[in-house]
Protein backbone atom coordinates (compact mmCIF):
# COMPACT_ATOMS: atom_id res chain seq x y z
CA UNK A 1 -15.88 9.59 -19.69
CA UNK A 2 -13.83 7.00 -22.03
CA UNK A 3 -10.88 9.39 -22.28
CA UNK A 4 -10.95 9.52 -18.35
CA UNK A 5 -10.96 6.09 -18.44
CA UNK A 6 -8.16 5.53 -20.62
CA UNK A 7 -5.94 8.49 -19.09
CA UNK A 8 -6.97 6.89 -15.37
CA UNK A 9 -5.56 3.51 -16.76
CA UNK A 10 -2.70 4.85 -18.06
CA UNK A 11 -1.56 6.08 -14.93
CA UNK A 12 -2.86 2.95 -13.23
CA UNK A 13 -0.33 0.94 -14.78
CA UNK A 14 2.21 3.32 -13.78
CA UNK A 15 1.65 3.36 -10.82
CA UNK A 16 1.67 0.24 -10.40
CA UNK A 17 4.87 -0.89 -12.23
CA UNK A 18 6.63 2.12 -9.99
CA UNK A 19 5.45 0.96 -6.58
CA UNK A 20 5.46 -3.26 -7.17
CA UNK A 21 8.09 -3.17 -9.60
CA UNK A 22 7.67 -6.63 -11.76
CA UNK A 23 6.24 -8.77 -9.24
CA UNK A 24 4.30 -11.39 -11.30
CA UNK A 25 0.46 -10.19 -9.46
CA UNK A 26 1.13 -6.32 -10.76
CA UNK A 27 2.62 -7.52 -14.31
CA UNK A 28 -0.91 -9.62 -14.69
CA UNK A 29 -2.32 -6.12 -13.86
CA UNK A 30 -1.04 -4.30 -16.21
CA UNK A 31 -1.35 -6.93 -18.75
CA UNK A 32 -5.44 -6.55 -17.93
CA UNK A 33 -5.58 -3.21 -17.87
CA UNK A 34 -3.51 -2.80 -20.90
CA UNK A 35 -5.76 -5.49 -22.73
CA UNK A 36 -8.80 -3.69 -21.66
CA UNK A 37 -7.29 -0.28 -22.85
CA UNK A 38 -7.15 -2.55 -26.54
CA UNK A 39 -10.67 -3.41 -26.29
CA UNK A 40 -11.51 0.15 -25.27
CA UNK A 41 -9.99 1.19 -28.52
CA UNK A 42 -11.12 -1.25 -31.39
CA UNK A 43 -12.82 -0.43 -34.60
CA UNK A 44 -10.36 3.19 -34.64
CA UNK A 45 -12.20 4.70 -31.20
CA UNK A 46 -8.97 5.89 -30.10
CA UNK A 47 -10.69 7.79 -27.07
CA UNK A 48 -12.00 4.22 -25.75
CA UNK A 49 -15.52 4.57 -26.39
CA UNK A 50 -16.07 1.68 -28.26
CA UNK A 51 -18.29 0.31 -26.12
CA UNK A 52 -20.58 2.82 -26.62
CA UNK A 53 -20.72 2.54 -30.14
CA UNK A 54 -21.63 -1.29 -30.06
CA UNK A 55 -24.41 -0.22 -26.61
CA UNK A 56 -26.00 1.96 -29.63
CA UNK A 57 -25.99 -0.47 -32.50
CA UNK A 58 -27.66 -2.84 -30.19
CA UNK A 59 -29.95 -0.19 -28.70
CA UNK A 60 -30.57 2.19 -31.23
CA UNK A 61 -30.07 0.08 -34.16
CA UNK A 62 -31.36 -3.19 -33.06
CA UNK A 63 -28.20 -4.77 -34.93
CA UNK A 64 -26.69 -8.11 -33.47
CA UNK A 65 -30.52 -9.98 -33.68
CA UNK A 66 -30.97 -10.06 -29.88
CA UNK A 67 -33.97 -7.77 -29.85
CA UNK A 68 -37.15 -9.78 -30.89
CA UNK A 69 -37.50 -11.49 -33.33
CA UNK A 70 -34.49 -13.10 -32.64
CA UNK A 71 -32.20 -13.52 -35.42
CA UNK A 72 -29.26 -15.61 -33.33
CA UNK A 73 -29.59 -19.21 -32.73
CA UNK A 74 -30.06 -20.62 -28.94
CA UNK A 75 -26.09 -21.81 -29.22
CA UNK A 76 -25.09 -17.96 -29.49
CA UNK A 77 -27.69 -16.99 -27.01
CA UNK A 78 -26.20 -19.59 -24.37
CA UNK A 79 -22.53 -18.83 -25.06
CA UNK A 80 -22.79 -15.14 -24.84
CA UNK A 81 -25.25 -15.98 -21.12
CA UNK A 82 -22.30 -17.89 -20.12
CA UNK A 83 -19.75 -15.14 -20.78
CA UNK A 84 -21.95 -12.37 -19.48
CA UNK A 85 -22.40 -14.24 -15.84
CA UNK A 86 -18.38 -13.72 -14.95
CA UNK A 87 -19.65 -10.32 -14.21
CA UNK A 88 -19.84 -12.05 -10.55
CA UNK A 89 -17.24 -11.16 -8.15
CA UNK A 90 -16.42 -14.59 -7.25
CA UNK A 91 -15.87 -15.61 -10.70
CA UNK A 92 -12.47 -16.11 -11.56
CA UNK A 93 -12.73 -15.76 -15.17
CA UNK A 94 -14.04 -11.99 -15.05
CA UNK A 95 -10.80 -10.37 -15.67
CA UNK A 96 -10.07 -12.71 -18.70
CA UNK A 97 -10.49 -10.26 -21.46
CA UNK A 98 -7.67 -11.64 -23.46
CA UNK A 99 -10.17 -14.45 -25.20
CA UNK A 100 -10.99 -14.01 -28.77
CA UNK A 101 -14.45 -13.76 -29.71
CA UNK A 102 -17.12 -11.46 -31.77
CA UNK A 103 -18.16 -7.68 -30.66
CA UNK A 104 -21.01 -8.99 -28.31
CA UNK A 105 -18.22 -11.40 -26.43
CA UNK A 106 -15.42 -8.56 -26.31
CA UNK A 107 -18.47 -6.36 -25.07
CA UNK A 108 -19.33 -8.89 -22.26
CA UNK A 109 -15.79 -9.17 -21.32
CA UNK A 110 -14.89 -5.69 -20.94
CA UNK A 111 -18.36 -5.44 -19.18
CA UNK A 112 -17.02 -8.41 -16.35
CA UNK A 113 -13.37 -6.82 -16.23
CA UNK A 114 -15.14 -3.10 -15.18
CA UNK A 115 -17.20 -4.91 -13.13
CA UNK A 116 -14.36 -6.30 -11.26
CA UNK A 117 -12.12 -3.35 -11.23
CA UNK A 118 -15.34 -1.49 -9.74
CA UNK A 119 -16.07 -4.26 -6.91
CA UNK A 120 -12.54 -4.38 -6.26
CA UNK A 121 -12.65 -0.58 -5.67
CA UNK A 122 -15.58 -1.02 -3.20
CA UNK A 123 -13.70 -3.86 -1.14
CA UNK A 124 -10.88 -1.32 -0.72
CA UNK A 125 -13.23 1.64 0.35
CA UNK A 126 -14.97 -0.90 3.07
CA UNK A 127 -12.20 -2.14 4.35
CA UNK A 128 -10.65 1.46 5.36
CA UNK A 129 -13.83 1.99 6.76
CA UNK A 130 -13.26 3.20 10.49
CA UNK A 131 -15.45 0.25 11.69
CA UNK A 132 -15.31 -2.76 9.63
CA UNK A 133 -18.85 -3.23 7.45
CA UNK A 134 -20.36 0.28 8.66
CA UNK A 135 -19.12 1.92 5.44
CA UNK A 136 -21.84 3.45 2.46
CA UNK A 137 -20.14 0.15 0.53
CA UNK A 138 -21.72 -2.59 3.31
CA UNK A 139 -24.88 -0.56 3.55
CA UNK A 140 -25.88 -0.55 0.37
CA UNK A 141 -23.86 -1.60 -2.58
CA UNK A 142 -22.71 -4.90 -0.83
CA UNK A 143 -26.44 -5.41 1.14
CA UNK A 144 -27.74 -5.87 -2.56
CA UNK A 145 -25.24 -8.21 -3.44
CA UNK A 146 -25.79 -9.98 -0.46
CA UNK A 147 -29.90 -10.13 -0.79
CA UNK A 148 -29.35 -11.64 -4.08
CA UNK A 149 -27.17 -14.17 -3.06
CA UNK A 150 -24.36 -12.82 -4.25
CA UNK A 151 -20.72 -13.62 -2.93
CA UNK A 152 -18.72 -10.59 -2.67
């Protein structure tokens, strides 16, 4: 699936450099998909699965002291809370994946930025929907966000 990923980025950016040309909104994209292709990679996982290697020393391995007991101070705890909530469509910061930070911040990022890229990708399927909202997307996907007060 991460080699997918990284091939379907690839040709992302592309594609979008051959139909928009330089046009400030599709060089930011690139520059986010190309920064989330970095991330993707770290720590020598040139296939892009290094998100799955931190998922299983957090799962697995119980490494990074957030499973009980609780090795990380309340300060970490509330910093990394903060970075994970940009996961929210409205947020502005969720495709900011160029910040610094440890693997559990780089992890939340890249979490926020697919997160966007795959709400994005919903928007787009709705709204060539042959009747605005009657789509799978505004049945289901976007009903959730909606129950929970999300804004899409």
């Amino acid at each position: 699936m991460w080699q997918h990923l990284m091939q379907f980025l690839i040709d992302l950016e592309a594609s979008i450099i051959r139909t928009l040309g330089t046009l400030p909104t599709a060089m930011r994209a690139v520059q986010i998909s190309t920064a989330l292709r970095g991330k993707l990679c770290q720590q020598g996982k040139s296939n892009g699965a290094w998100p799955s290697t931190i998922r299983n020393a957090i799962n697995y391995r119980h490494e990074f002291g957030i499973w009980y007991p609780y090795s990380q101070k309340q300060a970490f705890c509330d910093t990394i809370s903060a970075r994970m909530s940009r996961w929210r469509p409205s947020d502005s910061l969720g495709f900011d994946i160029t910040q610094g930070g440890d693997d559990l911040a780089i992890f939340a990022d890249i979490c926020n930025v697919l997160n966007h890229l795959l709400t994005a990708t919903l928007k787009d399927i709705s709204a060539r929907a042959p009747r605005c909202g009657s789509s799978f997307v505004d049945r289901f996907p976007f009903k959730l966000l909606r129950e929970r007060e999300v804004t899409i």
